[in-house]
Protein backbone atom coordinates (compact mmCIF):
# COMPACT_ATOMS: atom_id res chain seq x y z
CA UNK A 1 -0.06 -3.97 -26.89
CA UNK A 2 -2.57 -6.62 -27.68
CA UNK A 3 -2.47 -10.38 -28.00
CA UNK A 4 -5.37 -12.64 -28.64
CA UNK A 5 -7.24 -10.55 -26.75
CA UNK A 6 -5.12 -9.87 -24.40
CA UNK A 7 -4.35 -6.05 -23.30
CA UNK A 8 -0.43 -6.33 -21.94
CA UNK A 9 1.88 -4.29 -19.94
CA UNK A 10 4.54 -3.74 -17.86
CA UNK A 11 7.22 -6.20 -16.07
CA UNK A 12 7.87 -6.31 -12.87
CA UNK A 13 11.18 -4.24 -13.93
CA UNK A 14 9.42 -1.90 -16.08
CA UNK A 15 7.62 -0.85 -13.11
CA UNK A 16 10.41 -0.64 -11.00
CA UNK A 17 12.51 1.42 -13.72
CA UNK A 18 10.38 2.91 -16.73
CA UNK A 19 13.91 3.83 -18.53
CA UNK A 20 13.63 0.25 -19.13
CA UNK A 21 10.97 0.91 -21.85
CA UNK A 22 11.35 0.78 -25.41
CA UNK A 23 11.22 4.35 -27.13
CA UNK A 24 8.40 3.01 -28.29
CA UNK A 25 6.40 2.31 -25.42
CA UNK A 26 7.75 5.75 -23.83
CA UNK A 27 6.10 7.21 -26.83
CA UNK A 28 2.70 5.35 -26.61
CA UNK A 29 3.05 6.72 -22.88
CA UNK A 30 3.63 10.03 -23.38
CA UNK A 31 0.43 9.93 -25.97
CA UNK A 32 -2.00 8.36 -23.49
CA UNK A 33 -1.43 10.94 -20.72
CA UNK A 34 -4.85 12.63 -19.73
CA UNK A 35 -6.25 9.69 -21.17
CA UNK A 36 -6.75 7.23 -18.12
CA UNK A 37 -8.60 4.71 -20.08
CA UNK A 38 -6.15 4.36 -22.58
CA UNK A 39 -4.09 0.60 -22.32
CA UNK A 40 -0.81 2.16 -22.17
CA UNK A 41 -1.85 3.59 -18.75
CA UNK A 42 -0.70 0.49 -17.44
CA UNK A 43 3.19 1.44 -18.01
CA UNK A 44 2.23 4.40 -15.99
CA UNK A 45 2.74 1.87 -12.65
CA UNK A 46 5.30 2.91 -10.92
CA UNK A 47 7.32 4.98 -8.03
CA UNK A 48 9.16 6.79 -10.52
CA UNK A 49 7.96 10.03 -12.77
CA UNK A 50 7.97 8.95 -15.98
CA UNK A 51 9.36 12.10 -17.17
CA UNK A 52 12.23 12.56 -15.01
CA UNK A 53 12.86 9.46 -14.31
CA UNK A 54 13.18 10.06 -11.03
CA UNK A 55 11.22 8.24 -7.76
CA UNK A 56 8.92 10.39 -5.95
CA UNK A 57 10.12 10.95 -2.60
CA UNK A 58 9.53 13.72 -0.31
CA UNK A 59 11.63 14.39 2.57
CA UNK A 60 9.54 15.78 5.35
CA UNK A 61 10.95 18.86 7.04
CA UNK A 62 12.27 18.14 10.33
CA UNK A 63 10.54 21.16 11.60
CA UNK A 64 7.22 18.81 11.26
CA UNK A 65 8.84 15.76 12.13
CA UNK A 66 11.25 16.99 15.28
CA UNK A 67 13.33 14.01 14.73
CA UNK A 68 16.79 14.24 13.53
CA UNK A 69 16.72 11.18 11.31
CA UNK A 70 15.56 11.56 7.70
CA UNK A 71 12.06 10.75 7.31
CA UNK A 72 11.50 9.94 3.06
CA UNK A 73 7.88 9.43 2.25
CA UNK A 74 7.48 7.66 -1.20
CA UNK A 75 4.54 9.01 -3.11
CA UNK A 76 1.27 7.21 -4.39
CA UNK A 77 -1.05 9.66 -4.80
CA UNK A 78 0.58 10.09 -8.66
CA UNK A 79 0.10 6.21 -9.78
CA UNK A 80 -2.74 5.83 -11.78
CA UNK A 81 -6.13 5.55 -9.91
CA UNK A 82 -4.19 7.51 -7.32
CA UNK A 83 -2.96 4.92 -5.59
CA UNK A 84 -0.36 2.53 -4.83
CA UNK A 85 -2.95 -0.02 -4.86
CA UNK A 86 -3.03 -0.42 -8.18
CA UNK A 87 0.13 -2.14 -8.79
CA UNK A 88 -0.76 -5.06 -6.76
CA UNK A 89 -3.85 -5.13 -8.59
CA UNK A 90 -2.29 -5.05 -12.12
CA UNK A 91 0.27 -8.07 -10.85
CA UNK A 92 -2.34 -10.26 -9.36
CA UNK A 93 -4.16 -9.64 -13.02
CA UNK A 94 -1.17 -9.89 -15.43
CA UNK A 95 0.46 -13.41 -12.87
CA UNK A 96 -3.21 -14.98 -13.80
CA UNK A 97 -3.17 -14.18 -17.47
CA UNK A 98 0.19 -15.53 -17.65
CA UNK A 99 -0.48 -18.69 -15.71
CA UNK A 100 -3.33 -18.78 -17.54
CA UNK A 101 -5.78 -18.99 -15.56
CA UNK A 102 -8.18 -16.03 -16.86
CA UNK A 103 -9.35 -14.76 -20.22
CA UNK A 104 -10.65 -11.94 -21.04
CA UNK A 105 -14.46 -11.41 -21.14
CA UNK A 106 -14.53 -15.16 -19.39
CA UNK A 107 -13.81 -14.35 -16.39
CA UNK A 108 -15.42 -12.11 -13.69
CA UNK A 109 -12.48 -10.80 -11.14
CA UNK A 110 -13.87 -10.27 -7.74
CA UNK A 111 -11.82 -8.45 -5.59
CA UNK A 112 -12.00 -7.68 -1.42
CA UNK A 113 -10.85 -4.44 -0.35
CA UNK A 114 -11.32 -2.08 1.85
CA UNK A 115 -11.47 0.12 -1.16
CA UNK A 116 -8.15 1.07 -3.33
CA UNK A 117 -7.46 -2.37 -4.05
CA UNK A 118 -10.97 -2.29 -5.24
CA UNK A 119 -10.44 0.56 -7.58
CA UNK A 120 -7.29 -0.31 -8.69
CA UNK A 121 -8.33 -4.33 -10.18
CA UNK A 122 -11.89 -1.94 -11.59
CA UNK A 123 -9.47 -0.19 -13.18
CA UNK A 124 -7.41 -2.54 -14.86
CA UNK A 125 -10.50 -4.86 -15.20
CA UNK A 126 -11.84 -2.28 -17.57
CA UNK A 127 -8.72 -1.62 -19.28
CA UNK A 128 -8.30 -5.41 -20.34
CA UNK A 129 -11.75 -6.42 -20.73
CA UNK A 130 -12.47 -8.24 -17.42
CA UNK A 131 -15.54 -7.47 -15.56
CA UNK A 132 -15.30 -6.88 -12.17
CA UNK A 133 -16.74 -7.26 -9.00
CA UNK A 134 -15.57 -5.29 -5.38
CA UNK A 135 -16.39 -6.75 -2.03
CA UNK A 136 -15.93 -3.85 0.51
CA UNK A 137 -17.11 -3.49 3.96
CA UNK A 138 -19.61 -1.23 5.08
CA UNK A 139 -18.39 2.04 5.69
CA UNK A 140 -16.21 2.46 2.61
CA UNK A 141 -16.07 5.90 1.92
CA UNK A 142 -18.10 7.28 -0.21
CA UNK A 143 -15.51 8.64 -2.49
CA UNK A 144 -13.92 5.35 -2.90
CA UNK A 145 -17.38 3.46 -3.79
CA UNK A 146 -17.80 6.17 -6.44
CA UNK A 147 -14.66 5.47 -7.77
CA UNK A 148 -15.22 2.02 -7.93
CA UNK A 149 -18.61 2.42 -9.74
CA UNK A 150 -16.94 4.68 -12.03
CA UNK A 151 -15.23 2.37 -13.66
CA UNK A 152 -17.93 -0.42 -14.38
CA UNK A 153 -16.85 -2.41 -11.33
CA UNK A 154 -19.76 -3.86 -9.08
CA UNK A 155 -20.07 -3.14 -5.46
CA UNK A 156 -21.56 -4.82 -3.12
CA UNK A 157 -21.26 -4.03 0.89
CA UNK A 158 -20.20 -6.07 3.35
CA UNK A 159 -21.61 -6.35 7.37
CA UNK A 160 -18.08 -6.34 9.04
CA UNK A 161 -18.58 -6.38 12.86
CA UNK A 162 -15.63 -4.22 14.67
CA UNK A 163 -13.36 -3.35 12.12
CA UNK A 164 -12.53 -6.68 10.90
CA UNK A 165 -12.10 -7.90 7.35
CA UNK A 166 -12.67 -11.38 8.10
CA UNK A 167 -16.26 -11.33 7.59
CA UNK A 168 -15.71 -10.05 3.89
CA UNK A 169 -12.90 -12.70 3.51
CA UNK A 170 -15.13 -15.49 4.28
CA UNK A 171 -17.85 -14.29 2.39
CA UNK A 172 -15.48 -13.86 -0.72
CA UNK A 173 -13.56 -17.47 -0.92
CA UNK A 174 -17.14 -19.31 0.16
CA UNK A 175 -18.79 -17.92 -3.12
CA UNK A 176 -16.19 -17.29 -5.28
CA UNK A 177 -12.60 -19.36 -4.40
CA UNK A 178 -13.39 -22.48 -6.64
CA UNK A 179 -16.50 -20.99 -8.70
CA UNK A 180 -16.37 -21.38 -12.40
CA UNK A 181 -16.04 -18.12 -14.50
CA UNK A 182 -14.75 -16.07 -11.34
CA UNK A 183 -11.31 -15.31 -10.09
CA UNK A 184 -11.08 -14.63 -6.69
CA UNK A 185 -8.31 -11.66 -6.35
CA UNK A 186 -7.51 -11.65 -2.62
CA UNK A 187 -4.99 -9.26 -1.85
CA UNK A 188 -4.30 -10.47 2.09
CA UNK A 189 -3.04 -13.45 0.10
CA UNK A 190 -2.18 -13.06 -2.93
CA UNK A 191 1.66 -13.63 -3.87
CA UNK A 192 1.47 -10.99 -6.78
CA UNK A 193 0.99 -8.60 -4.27
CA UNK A 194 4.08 -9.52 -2.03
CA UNK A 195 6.05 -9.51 -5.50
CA UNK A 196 5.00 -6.51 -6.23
CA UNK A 197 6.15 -4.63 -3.07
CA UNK A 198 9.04 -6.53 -2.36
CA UNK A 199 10.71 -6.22 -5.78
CA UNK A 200 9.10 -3.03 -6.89
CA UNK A 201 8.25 -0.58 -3.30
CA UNK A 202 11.51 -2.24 -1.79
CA UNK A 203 13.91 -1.37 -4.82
CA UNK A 204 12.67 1.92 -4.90
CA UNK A 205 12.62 2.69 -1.33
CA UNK A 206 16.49 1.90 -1.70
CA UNK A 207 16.76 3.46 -4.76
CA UNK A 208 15.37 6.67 -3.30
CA UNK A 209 17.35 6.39 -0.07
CA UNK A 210 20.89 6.70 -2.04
CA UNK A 211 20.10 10.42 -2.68
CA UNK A 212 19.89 10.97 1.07
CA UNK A 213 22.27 11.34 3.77
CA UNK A 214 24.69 7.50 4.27
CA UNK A 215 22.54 6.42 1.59
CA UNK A 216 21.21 3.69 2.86
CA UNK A 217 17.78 2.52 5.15
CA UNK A 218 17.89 2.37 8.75
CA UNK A 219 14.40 1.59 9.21
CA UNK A 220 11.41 1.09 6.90
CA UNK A 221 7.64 1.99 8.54
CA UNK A 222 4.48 0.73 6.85
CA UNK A 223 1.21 -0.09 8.44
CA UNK A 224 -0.09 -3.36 7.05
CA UNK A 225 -3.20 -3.01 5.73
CA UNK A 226 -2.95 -6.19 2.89
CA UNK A 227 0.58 -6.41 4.76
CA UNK A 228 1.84 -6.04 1.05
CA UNK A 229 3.72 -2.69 1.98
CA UNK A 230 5.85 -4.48 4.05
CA UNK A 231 7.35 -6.85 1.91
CA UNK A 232 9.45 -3.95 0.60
CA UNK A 233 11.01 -4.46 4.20
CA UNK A 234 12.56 -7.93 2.69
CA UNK A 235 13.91 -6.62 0.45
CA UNK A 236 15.34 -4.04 2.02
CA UNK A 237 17.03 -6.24 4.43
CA UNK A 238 18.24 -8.42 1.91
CA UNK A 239 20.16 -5.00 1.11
CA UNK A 240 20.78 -4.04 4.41
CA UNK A 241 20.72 -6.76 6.75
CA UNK A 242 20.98 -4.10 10.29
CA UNK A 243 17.76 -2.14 8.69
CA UNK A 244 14.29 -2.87 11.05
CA UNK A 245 10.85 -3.15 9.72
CA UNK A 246 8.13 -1.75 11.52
CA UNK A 247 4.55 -2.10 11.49
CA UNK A 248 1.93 0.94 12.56
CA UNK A 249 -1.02 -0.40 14.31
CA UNK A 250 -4.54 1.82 15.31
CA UNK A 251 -4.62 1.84 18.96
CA UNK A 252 -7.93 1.00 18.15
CA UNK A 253 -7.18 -2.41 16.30
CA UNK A 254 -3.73 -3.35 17.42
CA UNK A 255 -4.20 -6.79 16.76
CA UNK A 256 -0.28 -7.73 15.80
CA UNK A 257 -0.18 -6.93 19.75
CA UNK A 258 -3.04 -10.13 20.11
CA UNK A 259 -5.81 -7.44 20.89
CA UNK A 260 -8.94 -7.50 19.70
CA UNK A 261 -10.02 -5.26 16.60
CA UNK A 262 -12.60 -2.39 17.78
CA UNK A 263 -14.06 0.30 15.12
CA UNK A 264 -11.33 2.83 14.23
CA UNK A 265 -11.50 5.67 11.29
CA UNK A 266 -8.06 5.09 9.47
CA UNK A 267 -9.50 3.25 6.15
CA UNK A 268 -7.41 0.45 4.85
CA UNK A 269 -4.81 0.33 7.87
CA UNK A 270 -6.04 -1.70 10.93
CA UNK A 271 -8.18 -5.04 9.01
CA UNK A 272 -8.05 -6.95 12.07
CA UNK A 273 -6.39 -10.53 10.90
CA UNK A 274 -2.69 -11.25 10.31
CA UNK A 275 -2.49 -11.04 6.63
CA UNK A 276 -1.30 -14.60 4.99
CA UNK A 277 1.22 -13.02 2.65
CA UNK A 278 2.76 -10.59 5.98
CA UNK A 279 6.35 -12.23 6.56
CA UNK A 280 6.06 -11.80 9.98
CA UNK A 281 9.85 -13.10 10.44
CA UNK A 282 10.76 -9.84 9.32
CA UNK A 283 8.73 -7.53 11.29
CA UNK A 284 10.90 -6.19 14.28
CA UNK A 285 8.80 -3.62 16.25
CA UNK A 286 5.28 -2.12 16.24
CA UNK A 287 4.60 1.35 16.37
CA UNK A 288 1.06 2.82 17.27
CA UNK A 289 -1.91 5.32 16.69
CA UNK A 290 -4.46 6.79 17.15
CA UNK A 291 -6.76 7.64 14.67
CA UNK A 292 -7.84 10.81 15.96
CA UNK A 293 -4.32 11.73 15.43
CA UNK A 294 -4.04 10.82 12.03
CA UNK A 295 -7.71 12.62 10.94
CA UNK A 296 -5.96 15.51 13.63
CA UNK A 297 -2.83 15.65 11.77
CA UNK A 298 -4.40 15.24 8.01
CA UNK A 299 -6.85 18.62 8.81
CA UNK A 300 -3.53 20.63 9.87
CA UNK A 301 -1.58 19.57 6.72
CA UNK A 302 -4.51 20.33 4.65
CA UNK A 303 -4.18 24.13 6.37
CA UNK A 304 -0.44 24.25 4.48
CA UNK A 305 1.50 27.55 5.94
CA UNK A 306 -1.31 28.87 8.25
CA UNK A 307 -0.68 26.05 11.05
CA UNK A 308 2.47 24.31 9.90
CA UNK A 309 4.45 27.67 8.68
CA UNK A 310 3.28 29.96 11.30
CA UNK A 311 3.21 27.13 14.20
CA UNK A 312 6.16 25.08 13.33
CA UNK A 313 8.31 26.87 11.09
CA UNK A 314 7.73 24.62 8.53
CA UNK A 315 9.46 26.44 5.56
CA UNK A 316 5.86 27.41 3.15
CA UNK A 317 6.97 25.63 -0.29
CA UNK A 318 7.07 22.68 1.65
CA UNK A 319 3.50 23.22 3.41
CA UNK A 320 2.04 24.22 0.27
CA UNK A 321 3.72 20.91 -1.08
CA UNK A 322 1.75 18.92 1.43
CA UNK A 323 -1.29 19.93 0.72
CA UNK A 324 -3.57 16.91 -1.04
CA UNK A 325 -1.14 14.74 -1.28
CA UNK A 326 -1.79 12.83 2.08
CA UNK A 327 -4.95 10.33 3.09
CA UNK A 328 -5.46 9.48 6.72
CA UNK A 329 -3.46 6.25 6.30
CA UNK A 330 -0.09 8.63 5.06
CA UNK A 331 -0.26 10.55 8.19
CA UNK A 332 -0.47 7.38 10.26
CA UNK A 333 2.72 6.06 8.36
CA UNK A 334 4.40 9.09 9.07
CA UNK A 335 3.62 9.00 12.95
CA UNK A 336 5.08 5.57 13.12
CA UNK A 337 8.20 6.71 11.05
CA UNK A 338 8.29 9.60 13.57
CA UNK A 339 7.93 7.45 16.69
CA UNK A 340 10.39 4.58 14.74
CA UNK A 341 13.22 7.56 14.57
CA UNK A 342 13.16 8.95 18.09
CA UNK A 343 12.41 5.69 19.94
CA UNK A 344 15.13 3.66 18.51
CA UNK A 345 17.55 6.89 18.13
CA UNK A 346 18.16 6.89 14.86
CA UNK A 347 20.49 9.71 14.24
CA UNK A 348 20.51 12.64 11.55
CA UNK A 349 21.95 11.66 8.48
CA UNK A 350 20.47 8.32 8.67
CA UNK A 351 17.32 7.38 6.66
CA UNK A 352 13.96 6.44 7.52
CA UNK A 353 11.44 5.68 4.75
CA UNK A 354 7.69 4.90 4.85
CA UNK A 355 4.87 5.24 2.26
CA UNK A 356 1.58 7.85 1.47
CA UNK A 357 -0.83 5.23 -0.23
CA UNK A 358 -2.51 7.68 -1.51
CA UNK A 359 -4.00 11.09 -1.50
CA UNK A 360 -6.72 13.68 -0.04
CA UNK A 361 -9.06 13.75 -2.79
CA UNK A 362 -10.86 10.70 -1.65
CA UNK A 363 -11.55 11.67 1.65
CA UNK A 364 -13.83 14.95 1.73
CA UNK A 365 -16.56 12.61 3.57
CA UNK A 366 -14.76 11.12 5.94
CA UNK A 367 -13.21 14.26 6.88
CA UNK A 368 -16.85 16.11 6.80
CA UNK A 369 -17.67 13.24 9.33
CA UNK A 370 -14.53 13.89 11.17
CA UNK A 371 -15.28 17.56 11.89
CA UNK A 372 -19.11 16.38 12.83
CA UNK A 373 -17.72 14.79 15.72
CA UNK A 374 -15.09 17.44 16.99
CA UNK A 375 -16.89 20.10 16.84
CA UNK A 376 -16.12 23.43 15.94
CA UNK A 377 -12.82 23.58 14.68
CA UNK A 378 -11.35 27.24 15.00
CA UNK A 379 -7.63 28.51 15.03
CA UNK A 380 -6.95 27.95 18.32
CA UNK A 381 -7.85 24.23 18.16
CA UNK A 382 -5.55 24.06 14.98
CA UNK A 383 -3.10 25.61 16.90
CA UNK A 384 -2.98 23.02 19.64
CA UNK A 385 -3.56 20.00 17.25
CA UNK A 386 -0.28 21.55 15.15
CA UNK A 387 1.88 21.89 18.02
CA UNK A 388 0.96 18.39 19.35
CA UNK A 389 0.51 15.74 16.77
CA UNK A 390 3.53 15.09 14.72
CA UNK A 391 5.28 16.23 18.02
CA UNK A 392 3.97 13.75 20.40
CA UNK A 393 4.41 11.03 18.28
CA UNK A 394 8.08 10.94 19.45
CA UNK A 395 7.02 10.04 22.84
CA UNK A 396 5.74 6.83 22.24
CA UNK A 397 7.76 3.42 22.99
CA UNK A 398 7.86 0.60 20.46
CA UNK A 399 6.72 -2.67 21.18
CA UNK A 400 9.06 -5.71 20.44
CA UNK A 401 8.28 -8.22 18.13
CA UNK A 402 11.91 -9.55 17.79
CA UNK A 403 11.05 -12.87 20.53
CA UNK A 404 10.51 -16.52 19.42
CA UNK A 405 7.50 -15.99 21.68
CA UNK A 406 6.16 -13.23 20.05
CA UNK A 407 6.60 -14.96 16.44
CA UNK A 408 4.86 -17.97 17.79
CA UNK A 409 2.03 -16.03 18.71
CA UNK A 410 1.43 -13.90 15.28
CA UNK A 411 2.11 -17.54 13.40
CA UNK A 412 -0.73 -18.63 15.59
CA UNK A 413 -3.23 -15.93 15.15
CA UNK A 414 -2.12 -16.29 10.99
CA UNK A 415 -3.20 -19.94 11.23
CA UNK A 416 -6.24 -19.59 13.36
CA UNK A 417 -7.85 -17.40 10.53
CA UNK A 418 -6.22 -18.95 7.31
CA UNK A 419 -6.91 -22.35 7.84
CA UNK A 420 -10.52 -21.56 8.22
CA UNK A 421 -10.69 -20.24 4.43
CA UNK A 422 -9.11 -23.67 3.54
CA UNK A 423 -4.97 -23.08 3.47
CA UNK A 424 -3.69 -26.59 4.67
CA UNK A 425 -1.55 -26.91 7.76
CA UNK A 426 1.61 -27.75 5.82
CA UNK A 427 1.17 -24.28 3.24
CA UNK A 428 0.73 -22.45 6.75
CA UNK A 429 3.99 -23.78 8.15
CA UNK A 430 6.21 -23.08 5.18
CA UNK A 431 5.18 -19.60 5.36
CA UNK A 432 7.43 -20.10 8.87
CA UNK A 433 10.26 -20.34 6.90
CA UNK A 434 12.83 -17.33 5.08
CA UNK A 435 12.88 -19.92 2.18
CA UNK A 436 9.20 -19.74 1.55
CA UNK A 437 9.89 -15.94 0.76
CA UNK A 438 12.74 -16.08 -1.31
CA UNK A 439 11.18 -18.69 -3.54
CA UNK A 440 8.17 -16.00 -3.89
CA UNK A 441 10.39 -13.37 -4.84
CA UNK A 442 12.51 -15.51 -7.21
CA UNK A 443 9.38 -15.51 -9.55
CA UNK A 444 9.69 -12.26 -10.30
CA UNK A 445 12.48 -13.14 -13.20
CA UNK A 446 10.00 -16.08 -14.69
CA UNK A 447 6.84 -13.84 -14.97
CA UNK A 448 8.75 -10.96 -16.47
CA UNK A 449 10.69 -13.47 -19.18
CA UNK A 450 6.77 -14.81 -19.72
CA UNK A 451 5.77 -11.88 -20.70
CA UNK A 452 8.34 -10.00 -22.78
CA UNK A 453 7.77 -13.52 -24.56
CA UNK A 454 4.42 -12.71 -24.75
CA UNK A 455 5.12 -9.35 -25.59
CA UNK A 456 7.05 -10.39 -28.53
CA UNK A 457 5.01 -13.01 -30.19
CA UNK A 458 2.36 -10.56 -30.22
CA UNK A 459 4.70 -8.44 -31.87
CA UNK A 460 5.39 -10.92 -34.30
CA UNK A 461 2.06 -12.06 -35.28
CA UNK A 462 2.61 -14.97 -33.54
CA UNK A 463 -0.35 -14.78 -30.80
């Protein structure tokens, strides 16, 4: 649907439920599939099929997991750009319009990312007439630069020393924060994006829960990347007030432990700052990684039945059903689940749920690079890597981020790089408090009543 202009789509609850939608809109949906550049692409954001209705969740046999908890993995791989990035991307984009801020064909959106975030704002960019520019740090993949390009985005590389985003972050709000005809989308702060995960990952990772053993969450795992993911964890405790949140850290960059951020190989996971829009209150325990077992434990998924049948048991539908739908940063989600379920004993019946961002298909380099530095690969190492990985990962203790002290700390290191890229003392120090949050989230219900209004004058004639 069009309006001055203006290419619109979903609410925030026609993401989270796409029964919500008009016949109408279901029909312009079901017309534009196989058609990615088609506007009404944009209803196509969401956890659930729009077919069946139904959210994507897998649950992972316990013959991979060795836990007796449930561990449900919600899906991203099946948004479009194939990614979960993209509905952060769309929000920050459609909150702007709204607020009115941008215009198409005005505007230029520039957008730091480590690379789906990038390819999900190119995306929409394109869809709605924006053009776009993605700031990503050298040694993107080169599948998600391609991607980028691919959709009339420009890309322009970053020096990021370590592993840390903050180069690119200060790069991005010196030349573009307060520069006429740009709009600076930053995702490590942008509200849209905590909107977006709280109302729409968090009410599916509940909804998706219900169909699983008491029905409810226990525990939800995310690593932070943006720290977006884990806003889903507020809402989930708004549900469930005894559910924990846990973040999954790189060994290599564990800096929600205070530790400094080295080179790891688990894209978009360890950015080395504590994200402004990461609610920190919430955040009970950390889990860790390495990344060699998450590159370790992607090449044995990507075997299907010849490791994880023949090695684990693993029954060979769900192998096979594995197979492409995990990047590096799913398997390091699932290791934290894994380590979240045996080291606080959550029981069988009880549900833990965490996220696959995305999928295999834009990893073949890294991978390539991967096997460069292992070596040859033959069955036997497969064998040992099988029989290890998702295994191990219940041996690891997590590390306790429930202490005044240890809030104190993270609030710290979240000032120390925020107020350098010009957030005032006092907007740092109501991020301290739950209100802060719940006034975020309450938005959700204006933007969506802006823009059915929107929706409807355009409808009319009126716009």
């Amino acid at each position: 649907m069009q309006a001055r202009g203006f290419v619109l789509g979903p609410t925030y609850r026609e993401m989270l439920d796409p029964s919500t939608l008009s016949p109408e809109q279901r029909q312009e949906v079901a017309a534009a599939r196989g058609n990615e550049l088609a506007p009404a692409q944009l209803y196509r954001i969401s956890w659930s099929d729009e077919r069946s209705g139904q959210i994507r969740v897998l649950r992972l046999p316990p013959e991979l997991t060795g836990v007796e908890a449930n561990i449900l993995l919600l899906v991203g791989k099946h948004m479009p750009t194939g990614s979960l990035k993209v509905g952060p991307a769309y929000s920050g984009i459609m909150e702007a319009e709204l607020d009115g801020r941008i215009r198409p064909g005005e505007v230029t959106l520039v957008a730091p990312s480590s690379g789906n975030f990038g390819i999900g704002v190119a995306w929409v960019a394109r869809l709605k007439g924006y053009r776009a520019l993605v700031l990503v740090p050298e040694g993107c993949s080169e599948e998600r630069c391609e991607r980028i390009r691919s959709q009339g985005a420009e890309l322009e590389m970053v020096p990021c020393s370590g592993h840390s985003i903050e180069p690119m972050l200060q790069l991005a709000h010196q030349r573009y924060a307060n520069r006429p005809g740009y709009l600076l989308l930053d995702q490590f702060a942008m509200p849209a994006n905590y909107r977006f995960h709280r109302y729409v990952t968090g009410r599916s990772a509940i909804e998706a829960a219900a169909g699983f053993g008491d029905g409810r969450v226990a525990a939800f795992v995310s690593a932070p990347g943006s720290a977006g993911t884990l806003a889903a964890g507020d809402e989930i405790k708004a549900r469930f007030p005894e559910a924990v949140v846990v973040a999954v850290e790189p060994e290599e960059c564990a800096v929600l432990r205070g530790h400094a951020c080295a080179p790891h190989h688990v894209e978009g996971v360890g950015d080395g700052v504590v994200n402004l829009i990461h609610n920190v209150l919430n955040t009970d325990y950390l889990a860790r990684v390495s990344d060699e077992d998450c590159l370790q434990g992607l090449r044995v998924i990507q075997e299907g039945p010849e490791t994880l049948t023949r090695i684990l048991g693993v029954p060979e539908p769900a192998a096979n059903g594995l197979m492409g739908l995990l990047g590096p940063s799913s398997v390091c989600n699932i290791l934290g689940a894994i380590q979240t379920a045996a080291a606080l004993g959550i029981k069988a019946g009880r549900n833990v749920v965490t996220v696959a961002p995305d999928g295999y298909d834009r990893y073949a380099a890294a991978m390539a690079d991967f096997e460069a530095r292992s070596g040859l690969v033959d069955q036997a190492i497969l064998r040992q890597w099988t029989g290890q990985i998702f295994r191990w990962a219940n041996g690891y203790d997590l590390h306790d981020l429930r202490p005044a002290e240890e809030k104190q700390r993270l609030f710290a290191q979240k000032e120390a790089t925020w107020s350098a890229l010009g957030y005032s003392r006092e907007y740092l120090e109501e991020l301290q408090t739950p209100a802060f949050w719940e006034r975020e989230a309450a938005l959700v219900a204006d933007y969506d009543r802006r823009l059915r209004e929107a929706r409807d004058a355009a409808r009319m004639g009126g716009i």
